[in-house]
Protein backbone atom coordinates (compact mmCIF):
# COMPACT_ATOMS: atom_id res chain seq x y z
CA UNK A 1 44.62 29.79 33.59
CA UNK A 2 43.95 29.70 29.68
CA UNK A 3 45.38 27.72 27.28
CA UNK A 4 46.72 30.95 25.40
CA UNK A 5 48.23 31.96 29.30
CA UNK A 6 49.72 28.48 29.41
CA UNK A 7 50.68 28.45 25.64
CA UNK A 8 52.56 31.37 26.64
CA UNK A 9 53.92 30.73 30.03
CA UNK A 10 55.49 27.14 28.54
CA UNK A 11 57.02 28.80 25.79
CA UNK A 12 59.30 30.93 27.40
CA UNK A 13 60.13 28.09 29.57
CA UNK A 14 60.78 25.84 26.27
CA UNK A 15 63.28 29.09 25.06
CA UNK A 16 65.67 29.24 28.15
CA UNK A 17 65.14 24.73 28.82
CA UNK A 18 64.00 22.99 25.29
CA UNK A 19 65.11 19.30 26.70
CA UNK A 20 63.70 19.66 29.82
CA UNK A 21 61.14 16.90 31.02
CA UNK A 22 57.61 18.03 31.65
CA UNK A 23 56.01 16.70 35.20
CA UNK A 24 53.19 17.03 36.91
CA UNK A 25 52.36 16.36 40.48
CA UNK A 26 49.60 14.18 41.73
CA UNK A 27 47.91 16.34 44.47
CA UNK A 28 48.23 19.75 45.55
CA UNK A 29 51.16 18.52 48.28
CA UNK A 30 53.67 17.19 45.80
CA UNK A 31 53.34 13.52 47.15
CA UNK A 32 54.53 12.26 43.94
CA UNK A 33 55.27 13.47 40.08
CA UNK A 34 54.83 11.61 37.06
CA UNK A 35 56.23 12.63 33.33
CA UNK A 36 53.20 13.81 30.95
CA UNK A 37 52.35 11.40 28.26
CA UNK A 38 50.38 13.15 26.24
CA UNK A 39 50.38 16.55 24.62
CA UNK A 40 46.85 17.35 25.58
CA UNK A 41 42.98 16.04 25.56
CA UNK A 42 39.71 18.52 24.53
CA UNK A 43 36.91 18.40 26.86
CA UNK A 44 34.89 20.08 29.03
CA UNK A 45 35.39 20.72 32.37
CA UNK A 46 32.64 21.09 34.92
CA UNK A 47 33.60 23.09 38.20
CA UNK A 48 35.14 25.68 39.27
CA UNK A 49 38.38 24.79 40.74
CA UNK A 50 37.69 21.37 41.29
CA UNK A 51 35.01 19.39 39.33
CA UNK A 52 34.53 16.46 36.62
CA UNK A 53 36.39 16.31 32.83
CA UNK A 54 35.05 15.22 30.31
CA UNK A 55 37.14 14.21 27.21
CA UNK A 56 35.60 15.40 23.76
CA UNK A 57 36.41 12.13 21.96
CA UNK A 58 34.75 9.52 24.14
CA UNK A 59 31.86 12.16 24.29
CA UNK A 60 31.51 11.54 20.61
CA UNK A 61 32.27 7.64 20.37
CA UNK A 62 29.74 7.33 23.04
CA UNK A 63 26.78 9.40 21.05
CA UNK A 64 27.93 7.79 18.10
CA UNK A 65 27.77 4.00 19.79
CA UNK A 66 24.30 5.13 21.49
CA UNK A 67 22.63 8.03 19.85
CA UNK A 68 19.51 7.96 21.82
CA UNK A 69 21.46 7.92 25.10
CA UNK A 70 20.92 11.31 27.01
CA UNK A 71 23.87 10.73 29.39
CA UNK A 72 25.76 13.20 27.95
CA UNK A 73 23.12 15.93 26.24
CA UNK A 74 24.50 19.00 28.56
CA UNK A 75 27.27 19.25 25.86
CA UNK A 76 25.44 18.90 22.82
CA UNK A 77 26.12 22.47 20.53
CA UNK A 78 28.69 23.81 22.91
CA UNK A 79 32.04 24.49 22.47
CA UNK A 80 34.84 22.40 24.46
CA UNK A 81 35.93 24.87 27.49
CA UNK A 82 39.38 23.07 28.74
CA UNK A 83 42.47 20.97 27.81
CA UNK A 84 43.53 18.49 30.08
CA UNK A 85 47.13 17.58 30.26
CA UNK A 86 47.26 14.47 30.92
């Protein structure tokens, strides 16, 4: 799913509900839900369905902190490709 698909999907939800709470479950079972604290963080992601995020702003504290670190070089001139929610 896109952010635009999401953007969209949530918004029609927001119409019809506006105080509902926003969850989000912890595994693909439903073994627990938590609230979402936070209204999104800019990364990359690295898989396909599963994989490894990693969030824009540490990316650029860490270059910033170390700048002749290579640890994370694979994102260096590339656009961020997800949001993650929480």
């Amino acid at each position: 799913m896109t952010l635009k698909e999401y953007s969209e999907s949530i918004s029609k939800l927001a119409e019809n509900y506006p105080d509902a709470l926003v969850v989000y479950s912890s595994d693909d079972e439903g073994n627990s839900f938590q609230k979402v604290s936070s209204g999104g963080t800019l990364g990359f992601f690295d898989g396909d369905y599963y994989g490894d995020f990693s969030d824009l702003q540490h990316i650029q504290n860490y270059v910033e902190t170390y700048p002749e670190s290579d640890t994370f070089k694979q994102y260096f001139g590339k656009e961020p490709n997800a949001v993650c929610i929480n």
